[in-house]
N, C-alpha and C. Protein backbone atom coordinates (compact mmCIF):
# COMPACT_ATOMS: atom_id res chain seq x y z
N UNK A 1 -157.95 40.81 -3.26
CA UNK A 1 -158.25 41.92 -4.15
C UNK A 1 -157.50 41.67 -5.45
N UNK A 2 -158.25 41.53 -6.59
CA UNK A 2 -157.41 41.44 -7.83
C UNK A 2 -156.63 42.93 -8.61
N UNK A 3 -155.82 42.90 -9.36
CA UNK A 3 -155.56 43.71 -9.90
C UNK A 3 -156.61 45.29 -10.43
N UNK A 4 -157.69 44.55 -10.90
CA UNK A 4 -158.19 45.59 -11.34
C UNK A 4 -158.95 46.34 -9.90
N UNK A 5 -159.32 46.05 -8.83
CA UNK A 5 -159.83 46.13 -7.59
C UNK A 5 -158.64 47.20 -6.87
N UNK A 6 -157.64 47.02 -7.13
CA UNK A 6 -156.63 47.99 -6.36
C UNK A 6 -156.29 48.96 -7.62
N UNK A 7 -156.24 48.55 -8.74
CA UNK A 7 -156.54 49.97 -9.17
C UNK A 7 -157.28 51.05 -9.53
N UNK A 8 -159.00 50.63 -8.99
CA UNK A 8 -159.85 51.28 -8.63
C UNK A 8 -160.36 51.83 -7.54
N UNK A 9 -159.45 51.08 -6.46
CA UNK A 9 -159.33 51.68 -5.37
C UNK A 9 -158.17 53.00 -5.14
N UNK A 10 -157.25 52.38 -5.97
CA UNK A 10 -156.11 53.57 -5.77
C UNK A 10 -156.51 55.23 -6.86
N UNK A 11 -157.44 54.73 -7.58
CA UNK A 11 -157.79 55.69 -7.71
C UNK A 11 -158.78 56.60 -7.24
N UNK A 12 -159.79 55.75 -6.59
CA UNK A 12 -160.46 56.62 -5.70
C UNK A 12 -160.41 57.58 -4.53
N UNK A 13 -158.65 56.91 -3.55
CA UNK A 13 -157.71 56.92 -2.76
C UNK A 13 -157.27 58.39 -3.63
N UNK A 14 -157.00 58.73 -4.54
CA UNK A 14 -156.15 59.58 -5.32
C UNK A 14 -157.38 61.01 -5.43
N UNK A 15 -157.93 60.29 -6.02
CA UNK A 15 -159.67 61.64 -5.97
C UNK A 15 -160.11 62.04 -5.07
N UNK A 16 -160.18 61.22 -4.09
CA UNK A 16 -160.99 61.63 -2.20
C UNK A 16 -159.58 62.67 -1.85
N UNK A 17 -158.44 61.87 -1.81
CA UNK A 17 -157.16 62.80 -0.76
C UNK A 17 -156.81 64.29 -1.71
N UNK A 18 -157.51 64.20 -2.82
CA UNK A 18 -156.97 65.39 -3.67
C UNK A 18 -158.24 66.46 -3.88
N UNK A 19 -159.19 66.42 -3.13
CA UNK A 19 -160.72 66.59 -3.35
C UNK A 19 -160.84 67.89 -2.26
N UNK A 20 -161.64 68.98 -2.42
CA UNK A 20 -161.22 69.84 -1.79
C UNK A 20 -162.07 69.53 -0.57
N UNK A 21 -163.62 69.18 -1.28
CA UNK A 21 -164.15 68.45 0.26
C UNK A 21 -163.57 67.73 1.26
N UNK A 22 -162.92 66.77 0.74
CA UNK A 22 -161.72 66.17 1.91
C UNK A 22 -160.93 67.55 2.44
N UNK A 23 -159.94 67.89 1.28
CA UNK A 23 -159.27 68.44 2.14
C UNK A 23 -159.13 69.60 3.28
N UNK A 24 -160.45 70.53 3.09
CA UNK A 24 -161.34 71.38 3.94
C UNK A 24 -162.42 70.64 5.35
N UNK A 25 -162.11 69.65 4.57
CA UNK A 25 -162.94 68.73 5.85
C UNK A 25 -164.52 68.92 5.70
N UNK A 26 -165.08 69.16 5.23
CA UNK A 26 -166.38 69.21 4.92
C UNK A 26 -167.14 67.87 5.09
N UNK A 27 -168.15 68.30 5.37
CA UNK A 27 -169.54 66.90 5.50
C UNK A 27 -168.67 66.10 6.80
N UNK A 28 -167.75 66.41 7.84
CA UNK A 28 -167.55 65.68 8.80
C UNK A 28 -168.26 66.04 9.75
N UNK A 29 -169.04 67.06 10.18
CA UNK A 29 -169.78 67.68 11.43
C UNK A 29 -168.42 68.39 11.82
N UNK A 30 -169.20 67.67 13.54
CA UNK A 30 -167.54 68.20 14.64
C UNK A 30 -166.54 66.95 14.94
N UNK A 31 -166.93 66.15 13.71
CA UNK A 31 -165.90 64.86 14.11
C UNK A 31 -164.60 65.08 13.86
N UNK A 32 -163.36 64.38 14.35
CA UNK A 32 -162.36 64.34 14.33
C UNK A 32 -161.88 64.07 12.43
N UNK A 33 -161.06 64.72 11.44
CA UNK A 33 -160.85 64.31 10.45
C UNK A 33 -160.18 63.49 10.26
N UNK A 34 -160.34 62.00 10.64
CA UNK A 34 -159.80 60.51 10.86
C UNK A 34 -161.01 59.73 10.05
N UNK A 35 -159.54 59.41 8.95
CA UNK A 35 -160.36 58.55 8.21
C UNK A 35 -159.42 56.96 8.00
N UNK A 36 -160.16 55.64 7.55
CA UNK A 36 -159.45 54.29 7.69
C UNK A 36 -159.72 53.87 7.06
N UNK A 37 -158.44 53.25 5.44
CA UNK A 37 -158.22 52.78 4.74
C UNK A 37 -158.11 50.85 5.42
N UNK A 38 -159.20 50.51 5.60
CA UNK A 38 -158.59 48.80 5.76
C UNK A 38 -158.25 48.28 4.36
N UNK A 39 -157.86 47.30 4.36
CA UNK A 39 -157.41 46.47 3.56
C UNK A 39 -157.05 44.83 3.80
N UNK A 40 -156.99 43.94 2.77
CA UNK A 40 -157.21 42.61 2.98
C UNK A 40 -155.39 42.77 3.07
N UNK A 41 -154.95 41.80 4.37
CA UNK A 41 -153.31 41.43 4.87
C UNK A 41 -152.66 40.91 3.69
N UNK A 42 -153.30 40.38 3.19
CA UNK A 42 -152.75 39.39 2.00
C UNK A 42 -152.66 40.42 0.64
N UNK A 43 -153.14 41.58 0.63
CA UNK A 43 -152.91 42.79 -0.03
C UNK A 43 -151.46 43.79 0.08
N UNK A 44 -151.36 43.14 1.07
CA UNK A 44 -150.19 44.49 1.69
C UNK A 44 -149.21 45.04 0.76
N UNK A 45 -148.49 44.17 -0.01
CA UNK A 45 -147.49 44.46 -1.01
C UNK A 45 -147.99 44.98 -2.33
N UNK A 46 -149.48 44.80 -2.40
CA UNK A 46 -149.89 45.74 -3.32
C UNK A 46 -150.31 46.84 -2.91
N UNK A 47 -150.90 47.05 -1.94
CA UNK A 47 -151.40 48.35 -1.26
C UNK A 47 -150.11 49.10 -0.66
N UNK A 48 -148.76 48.52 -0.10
CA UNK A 48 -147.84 49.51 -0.42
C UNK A 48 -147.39 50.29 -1.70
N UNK A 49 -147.82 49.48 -2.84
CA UNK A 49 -146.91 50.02 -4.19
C UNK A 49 -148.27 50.91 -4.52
N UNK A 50 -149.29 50.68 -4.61
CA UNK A 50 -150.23 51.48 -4.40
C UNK A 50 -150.05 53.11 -3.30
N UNK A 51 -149.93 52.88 -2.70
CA UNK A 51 -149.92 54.14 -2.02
C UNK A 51 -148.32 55.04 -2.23
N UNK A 52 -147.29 54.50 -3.26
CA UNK A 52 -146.53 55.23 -2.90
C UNK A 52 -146.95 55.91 -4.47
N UNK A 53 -147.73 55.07 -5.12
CA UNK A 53 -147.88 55.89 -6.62
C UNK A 53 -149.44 57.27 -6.33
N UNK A 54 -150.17 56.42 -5.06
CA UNK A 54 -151.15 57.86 -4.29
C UNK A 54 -150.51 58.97 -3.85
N UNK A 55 -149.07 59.05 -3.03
CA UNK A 55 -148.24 60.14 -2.86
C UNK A 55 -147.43 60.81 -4.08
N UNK A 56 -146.97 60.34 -5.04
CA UNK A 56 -146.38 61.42 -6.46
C UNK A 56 -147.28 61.62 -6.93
N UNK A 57 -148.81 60.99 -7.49
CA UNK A 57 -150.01 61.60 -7.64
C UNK A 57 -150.85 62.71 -7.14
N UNK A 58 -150.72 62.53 -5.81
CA UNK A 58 -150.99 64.10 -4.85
C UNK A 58 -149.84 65.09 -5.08
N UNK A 59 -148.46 64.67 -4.74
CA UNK A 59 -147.56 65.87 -4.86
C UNK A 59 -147.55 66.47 -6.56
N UNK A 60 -147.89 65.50 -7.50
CA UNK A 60 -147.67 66.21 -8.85
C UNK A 60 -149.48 67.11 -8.89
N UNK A 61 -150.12 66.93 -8.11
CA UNK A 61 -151.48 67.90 -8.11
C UNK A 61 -151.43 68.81 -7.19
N UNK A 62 -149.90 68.95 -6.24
CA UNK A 62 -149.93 69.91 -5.25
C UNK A 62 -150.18 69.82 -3.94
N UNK A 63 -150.63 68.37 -3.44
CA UNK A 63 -151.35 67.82 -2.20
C UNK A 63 -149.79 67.58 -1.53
N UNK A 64 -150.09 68.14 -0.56
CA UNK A 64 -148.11 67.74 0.50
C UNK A 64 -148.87 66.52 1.25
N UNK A 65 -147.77 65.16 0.99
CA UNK A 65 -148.49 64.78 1.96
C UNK A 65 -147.50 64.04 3.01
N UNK A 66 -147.73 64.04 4.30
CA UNK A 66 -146.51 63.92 4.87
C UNK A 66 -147.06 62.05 5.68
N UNK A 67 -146.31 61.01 5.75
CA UNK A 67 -145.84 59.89 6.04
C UNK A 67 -146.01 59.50 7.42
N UNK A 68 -146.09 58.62 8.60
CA UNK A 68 -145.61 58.51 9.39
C UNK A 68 -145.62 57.05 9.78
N UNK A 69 -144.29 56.04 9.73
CA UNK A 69 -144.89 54.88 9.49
C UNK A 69 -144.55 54.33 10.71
N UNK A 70 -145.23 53.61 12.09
CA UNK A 70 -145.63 53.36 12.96
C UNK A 70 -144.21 52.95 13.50
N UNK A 71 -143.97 51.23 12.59
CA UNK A 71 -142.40 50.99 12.67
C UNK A 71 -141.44 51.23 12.48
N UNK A 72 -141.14 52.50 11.27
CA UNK A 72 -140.24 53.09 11.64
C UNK A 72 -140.13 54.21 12.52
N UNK A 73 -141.14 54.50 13.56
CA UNK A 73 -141.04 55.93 14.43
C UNK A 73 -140.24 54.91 15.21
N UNK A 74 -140.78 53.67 15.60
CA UNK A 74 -140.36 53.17 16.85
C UNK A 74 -138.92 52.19 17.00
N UNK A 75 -138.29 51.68 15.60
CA UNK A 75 -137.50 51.75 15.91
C UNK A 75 -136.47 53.27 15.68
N UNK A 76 -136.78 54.26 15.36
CA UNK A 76 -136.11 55.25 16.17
C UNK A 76 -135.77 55.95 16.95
N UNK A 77 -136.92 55.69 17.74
CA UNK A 77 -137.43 55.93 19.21
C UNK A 77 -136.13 55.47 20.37
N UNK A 78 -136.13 53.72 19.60
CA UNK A 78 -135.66 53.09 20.45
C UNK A 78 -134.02 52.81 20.60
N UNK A 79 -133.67 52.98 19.20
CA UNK A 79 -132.23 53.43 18.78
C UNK A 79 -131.74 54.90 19.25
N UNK A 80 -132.74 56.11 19.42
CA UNK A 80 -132.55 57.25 20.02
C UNK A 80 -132.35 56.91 21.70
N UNK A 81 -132.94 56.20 21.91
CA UNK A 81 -132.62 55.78 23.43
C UNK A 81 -131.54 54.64 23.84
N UNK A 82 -131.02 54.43 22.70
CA UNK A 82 -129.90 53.48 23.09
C UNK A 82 -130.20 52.02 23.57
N UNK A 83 -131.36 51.27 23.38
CA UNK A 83 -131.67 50.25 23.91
C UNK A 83 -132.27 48.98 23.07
N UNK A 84 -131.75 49.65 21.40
CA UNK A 84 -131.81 48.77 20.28
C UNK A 84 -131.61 47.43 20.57
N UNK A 85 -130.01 47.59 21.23
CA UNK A 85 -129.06 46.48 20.73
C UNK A 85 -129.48 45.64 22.28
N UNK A 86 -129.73 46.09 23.15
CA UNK A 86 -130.62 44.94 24.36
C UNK A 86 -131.13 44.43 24.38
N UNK A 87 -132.56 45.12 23.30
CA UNK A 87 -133.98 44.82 23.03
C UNK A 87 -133.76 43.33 21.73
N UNK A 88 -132.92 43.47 20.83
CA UNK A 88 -132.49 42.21 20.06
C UNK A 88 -131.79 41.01 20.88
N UNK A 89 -131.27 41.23 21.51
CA UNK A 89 -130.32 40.42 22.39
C UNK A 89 -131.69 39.88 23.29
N UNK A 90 -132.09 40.69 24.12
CA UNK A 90 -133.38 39.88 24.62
C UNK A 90 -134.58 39.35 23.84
N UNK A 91 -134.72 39.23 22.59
CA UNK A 91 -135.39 38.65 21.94
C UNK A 91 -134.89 37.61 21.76
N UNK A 92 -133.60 37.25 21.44
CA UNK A 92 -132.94 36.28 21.61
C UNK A 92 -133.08 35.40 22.06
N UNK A 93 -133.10 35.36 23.80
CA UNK A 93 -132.47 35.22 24.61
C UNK A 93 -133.44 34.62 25.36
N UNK A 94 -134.50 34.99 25.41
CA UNK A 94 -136.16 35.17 25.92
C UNK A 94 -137.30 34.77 25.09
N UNK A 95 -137.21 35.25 24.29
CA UNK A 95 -138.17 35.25 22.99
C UNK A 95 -138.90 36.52 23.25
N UNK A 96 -140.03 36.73 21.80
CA UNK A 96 -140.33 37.56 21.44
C UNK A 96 -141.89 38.02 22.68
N UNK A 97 -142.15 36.64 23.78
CA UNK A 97 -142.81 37.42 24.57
C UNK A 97 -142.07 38.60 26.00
N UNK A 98 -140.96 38.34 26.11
CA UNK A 98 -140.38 38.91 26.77
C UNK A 98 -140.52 40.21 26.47
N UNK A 99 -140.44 40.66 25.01
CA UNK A 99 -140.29 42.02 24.91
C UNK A 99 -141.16 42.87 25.22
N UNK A 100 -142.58 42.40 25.04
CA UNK A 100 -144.28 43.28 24.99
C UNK A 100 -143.96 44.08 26.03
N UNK A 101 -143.92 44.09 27.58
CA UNK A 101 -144.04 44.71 28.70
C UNK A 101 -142.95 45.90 28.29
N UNK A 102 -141.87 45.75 27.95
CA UNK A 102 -140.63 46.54 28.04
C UNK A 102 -140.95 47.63 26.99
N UNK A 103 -141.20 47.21 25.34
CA UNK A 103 -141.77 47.90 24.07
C UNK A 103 -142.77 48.67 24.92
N UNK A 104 -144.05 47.94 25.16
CA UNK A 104 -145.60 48.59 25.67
C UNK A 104 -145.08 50.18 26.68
N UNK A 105 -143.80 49.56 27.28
CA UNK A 105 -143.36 50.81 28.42
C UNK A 105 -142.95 52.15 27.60
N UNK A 106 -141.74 51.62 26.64
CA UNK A 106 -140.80 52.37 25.81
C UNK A 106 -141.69 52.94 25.02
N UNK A 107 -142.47 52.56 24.24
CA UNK A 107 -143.35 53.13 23.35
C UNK A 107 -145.09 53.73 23.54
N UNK A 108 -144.93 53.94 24.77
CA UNK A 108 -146.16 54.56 25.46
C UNK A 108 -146.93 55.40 24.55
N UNK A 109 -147.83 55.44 23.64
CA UNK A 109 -148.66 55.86 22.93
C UNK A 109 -148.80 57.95 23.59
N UNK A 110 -149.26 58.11 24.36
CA UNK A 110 -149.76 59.18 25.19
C UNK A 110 -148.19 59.62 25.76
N UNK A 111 -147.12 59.04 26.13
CA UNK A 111 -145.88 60.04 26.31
C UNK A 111 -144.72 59.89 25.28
N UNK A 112 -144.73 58.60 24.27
CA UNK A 112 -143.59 58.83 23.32
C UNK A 112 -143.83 58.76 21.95
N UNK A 113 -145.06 57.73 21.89
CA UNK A 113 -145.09 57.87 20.07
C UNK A 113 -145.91 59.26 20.04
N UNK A 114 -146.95 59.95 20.55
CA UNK A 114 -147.61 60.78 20.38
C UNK A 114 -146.72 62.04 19.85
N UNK A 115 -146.06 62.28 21.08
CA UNK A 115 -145.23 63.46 21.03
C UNK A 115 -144.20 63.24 19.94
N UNK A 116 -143.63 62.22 19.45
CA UNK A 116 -143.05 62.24 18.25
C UNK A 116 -143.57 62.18 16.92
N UNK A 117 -144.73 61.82 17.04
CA UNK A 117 -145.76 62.01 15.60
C UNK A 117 -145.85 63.66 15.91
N UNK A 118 -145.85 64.11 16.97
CA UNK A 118 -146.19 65.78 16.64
C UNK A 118 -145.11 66.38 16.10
N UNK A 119 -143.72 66.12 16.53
CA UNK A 119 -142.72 66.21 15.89
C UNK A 119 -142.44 66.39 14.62
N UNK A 120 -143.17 65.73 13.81
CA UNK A 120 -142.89 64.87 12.41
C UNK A 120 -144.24 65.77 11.95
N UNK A 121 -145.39 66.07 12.36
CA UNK A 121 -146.15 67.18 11.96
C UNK A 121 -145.91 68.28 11.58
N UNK A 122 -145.11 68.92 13.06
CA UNK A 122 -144.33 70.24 12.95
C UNK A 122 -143.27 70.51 12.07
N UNK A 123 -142.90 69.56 11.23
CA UNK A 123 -141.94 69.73 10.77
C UNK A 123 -141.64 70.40 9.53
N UNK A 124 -142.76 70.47 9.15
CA UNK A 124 -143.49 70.90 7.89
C UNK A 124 -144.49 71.13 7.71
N UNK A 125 -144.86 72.11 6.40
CA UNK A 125 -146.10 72.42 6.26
C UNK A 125 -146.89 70.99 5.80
N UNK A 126 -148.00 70.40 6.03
CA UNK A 126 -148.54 69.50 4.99
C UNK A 126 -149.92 69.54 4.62
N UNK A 127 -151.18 68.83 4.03
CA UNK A 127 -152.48 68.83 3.79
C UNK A 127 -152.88 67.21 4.51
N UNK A 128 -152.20 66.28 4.01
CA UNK A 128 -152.57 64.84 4.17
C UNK A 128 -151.59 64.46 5.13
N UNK A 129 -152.26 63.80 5.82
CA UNK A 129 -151.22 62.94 6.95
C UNK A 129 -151.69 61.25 7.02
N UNK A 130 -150.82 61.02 6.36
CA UNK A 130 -150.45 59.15 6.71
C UNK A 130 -149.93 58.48 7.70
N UNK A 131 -150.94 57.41 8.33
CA UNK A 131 -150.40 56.95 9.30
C UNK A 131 -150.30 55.31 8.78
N UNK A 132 -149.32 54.69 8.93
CA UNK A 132 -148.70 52.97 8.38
C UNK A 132 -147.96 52.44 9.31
N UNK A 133 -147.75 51.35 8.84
CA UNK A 133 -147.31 50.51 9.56
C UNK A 133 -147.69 49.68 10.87
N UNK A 134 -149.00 50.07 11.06
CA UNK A 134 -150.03 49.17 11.95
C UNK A 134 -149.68 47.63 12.22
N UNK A 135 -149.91 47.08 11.36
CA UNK A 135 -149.67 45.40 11.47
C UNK A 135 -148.18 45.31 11.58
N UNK A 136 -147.15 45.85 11.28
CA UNK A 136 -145.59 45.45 11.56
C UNK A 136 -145.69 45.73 13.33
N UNK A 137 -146.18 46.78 13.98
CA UNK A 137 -146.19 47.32 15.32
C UNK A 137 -146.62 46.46 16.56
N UNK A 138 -147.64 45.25 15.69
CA UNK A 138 -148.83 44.58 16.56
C UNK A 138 -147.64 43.62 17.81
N UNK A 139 -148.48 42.84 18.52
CA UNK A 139 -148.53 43.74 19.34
C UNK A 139 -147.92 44.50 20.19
N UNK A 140 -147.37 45.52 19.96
CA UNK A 140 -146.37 45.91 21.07
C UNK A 140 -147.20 47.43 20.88
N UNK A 141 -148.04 48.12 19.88
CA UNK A 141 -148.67 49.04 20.06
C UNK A 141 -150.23 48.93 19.04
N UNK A 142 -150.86 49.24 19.77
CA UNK A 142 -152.41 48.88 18.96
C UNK A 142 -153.14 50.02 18.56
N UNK A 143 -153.74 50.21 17.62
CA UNK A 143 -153.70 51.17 16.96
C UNK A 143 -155.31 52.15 17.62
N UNK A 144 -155.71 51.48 18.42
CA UNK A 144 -157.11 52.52 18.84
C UNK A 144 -156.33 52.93 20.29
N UNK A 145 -155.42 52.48 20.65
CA UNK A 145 -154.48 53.39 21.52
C UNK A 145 -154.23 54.72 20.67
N UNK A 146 -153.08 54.40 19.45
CA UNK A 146 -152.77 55.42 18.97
C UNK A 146 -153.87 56.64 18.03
N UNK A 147 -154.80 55.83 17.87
CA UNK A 147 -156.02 56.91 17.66
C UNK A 147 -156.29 57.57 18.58
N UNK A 148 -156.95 57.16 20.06
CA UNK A 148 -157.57 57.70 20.88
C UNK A 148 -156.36 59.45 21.69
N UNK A 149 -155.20 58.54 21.40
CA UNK A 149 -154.04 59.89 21.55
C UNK A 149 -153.88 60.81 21.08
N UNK A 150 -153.95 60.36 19.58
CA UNK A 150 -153.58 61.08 18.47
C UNK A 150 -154.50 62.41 18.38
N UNK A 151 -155.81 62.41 18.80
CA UNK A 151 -156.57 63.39 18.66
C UNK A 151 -156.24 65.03 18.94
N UNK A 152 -154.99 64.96 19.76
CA UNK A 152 -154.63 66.10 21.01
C UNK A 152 -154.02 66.95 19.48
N UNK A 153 -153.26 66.27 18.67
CA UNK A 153 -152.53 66.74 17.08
C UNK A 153 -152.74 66.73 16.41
N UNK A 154 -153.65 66.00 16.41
CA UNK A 154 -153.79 65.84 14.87
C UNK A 154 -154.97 66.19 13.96
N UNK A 155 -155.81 67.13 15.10
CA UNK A 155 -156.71 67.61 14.54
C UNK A 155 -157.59 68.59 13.69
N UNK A 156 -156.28 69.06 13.20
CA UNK A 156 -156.74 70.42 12.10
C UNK A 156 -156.51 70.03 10.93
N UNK A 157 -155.95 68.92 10.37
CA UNK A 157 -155.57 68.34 8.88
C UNK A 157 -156.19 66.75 8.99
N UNK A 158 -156.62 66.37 7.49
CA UNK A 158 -157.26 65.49 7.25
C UNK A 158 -156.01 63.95 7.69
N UNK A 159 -156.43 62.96 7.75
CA UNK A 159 -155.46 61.90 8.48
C UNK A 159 -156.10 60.61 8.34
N UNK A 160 -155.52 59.73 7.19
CA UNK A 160 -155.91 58.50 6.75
C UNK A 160 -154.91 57.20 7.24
N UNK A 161 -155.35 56.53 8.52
CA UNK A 161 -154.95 55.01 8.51
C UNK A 161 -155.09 54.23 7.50
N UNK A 162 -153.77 53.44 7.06
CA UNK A 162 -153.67 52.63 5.96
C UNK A 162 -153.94 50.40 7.15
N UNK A 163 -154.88 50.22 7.33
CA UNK A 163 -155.10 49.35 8.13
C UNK A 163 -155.39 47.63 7.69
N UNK A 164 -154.79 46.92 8.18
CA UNK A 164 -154.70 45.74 7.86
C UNK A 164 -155.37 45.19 8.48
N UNK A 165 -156.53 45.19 8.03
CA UNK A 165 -157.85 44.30 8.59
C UNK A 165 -159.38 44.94 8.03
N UNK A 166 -160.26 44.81 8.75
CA UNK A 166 -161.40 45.14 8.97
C UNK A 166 -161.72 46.06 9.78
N UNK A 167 -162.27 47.21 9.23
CA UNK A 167 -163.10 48.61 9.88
C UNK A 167 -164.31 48.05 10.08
N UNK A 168 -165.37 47.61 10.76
CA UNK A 168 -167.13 47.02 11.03
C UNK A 168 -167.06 48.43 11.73
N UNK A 169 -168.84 48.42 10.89
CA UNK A 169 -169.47 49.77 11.44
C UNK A 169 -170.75 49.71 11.78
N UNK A 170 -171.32 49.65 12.64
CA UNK A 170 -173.01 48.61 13.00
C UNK A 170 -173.48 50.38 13.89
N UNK A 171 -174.76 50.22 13.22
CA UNK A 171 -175.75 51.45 13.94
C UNK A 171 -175.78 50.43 15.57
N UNK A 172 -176.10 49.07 15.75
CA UNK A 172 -176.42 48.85 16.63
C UNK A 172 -175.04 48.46 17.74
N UNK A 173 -173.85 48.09 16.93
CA UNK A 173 -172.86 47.69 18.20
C UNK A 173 -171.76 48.04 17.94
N UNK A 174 -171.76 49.60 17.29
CA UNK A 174 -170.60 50.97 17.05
C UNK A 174 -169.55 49.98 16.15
N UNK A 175 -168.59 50.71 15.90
CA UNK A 175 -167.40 50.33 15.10
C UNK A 175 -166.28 49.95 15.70
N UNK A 176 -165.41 48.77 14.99
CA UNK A 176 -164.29 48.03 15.59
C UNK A 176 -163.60 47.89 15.02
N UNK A 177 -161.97 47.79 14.79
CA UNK A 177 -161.25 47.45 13.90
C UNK A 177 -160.65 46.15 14.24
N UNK A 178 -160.90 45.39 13.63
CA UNK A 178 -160.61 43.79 13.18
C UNK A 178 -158.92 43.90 12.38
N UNK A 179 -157.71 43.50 12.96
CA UNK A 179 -156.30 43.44 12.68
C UNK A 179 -156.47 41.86 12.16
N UNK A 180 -155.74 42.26 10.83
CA UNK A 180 -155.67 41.10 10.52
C UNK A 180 -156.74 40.32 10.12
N UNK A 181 -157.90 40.88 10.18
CA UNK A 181 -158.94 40.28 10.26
C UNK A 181 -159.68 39.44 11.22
N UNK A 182 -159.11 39.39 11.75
CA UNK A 182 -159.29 38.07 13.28
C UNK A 182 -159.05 38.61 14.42
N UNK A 183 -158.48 39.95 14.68
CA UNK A 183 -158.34 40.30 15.91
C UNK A 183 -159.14 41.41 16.54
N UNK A 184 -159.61 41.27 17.32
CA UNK A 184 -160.60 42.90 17.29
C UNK A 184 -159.85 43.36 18.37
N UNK A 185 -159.05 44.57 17.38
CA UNK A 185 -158.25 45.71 18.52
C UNK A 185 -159.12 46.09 19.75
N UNK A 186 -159.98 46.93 18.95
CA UNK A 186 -160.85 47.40 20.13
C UNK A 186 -162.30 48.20 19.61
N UNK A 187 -162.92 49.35 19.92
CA UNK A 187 -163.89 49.89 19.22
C UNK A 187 -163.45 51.14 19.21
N UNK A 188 -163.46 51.58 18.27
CA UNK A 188 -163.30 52.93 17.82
C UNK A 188 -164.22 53.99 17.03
N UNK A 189 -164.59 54.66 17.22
CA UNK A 189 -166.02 55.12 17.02
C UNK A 189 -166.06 56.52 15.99
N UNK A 190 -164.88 57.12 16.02
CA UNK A 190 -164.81 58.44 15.39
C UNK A 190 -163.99 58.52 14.28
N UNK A 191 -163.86 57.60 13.40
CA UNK A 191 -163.19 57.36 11.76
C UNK A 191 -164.08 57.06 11.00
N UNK A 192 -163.70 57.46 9.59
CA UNK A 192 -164.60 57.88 8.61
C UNK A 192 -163.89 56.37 7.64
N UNK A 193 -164.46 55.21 7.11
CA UNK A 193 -164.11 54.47 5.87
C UNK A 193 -164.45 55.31 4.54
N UNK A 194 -162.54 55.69 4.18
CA UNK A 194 -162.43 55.94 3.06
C UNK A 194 -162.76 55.74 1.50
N UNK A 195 -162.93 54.41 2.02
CA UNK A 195 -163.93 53.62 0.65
C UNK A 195 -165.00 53.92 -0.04
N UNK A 196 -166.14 54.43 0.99
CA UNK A 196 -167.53 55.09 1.02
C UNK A 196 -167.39 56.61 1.03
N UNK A 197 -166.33 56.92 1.12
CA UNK A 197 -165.82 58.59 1.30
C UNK A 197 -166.44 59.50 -0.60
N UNK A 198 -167.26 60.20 -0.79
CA UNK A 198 -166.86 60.91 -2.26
C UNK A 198 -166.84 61.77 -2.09
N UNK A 199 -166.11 62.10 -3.52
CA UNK A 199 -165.38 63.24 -3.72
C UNK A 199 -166.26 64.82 -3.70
């Protein structure tokens, strides 16, 4: 994506999340208000500086929008449980396949990240809810896990994945998100691409 490409995206990003149709939820039916920002991997460091100039843009128009970034829930999760300094030591020690089974346990989508994204909901009033840090998480949590969970909370306010890869959306063989581009998480069927989203 060149320069001028992300800043026509970030502004469209800025018009959709500040748009009252978005933010009332309108034109979704009875679908879930889950919507997915992909993006090219090789973007990332612009699409972070990008989105933090989409959040003072919403808050200077009044839009609250509240954060939740995948890798940092989980290493606090895991520092709250005291099992930081093991979990490095056995990376060590083992390597980095050792850890998947132990993380996959600790970070159970449906009993620990869930309930702590509700946490971080409740915590405040907000309009927009951000979810990041997808590709830092891989694999130790995959993100149509954390969709398919997420639904139980997150369903009265609008909620944009910032995603590193490919959203495919086929009338004939439903929608998938492609990590990284090359990996197909899984199929996910009830997110809206923000891209095609107007205001």
């Amino acid at each position: 994506m060149n320069a001028a490409e992300v800043v026509a995206q970030e502004q469209h990003l800025v018009e959709v999340l500040g748009s009252k149709r978005f933010l009332q939820m309108e034109g979704i039916g009875n679908e879930v208000p889950f919507f997915i920002y992909p993006y090219d991997p090789e973007d990332a460091l612009a699409v972070a500086d990008a989105k933090k100039r989409i959040k003072n843009k919403l808050a200077n128009n009044g839009v609250t929008v509240v954060e939740v970034n995948l890798y940092d829930l989980a290493l606090e999760i895991l520092k709250d449980r005291g099992v930081w300094d093991r979990l490095t030591h056995l990376e060590v020690t083992q390597g980095k396949g050792a850890l998947i089974k132990p993380l996959q346990n600790m970070l159970d989508p449906k009993t620990k990240l869930v309930p702590a994204i509700r946490e971080k909901l409740e915590a405040a009033p907000y309009d927009v809810f951000l979810l990041t840090g997808i590709g830092e998480v891989f694999p130790y949590i995959r993100s149509h896990n954390i969709l398919n969970n997420i639904q139980t909370i997150a369903g009265s306010k609008p909620m944009l994945m910032f995603f590193p890869g490919e959203y495919k959306q086929s009338s004939t063989s439903g929608s998938s998100l492609v990590l990284f581009g090359r990996l197909k998480d899984d199929n996910y069927y009830r997110a809206f691409d923000i891209r095609t989203w107007e205001v």
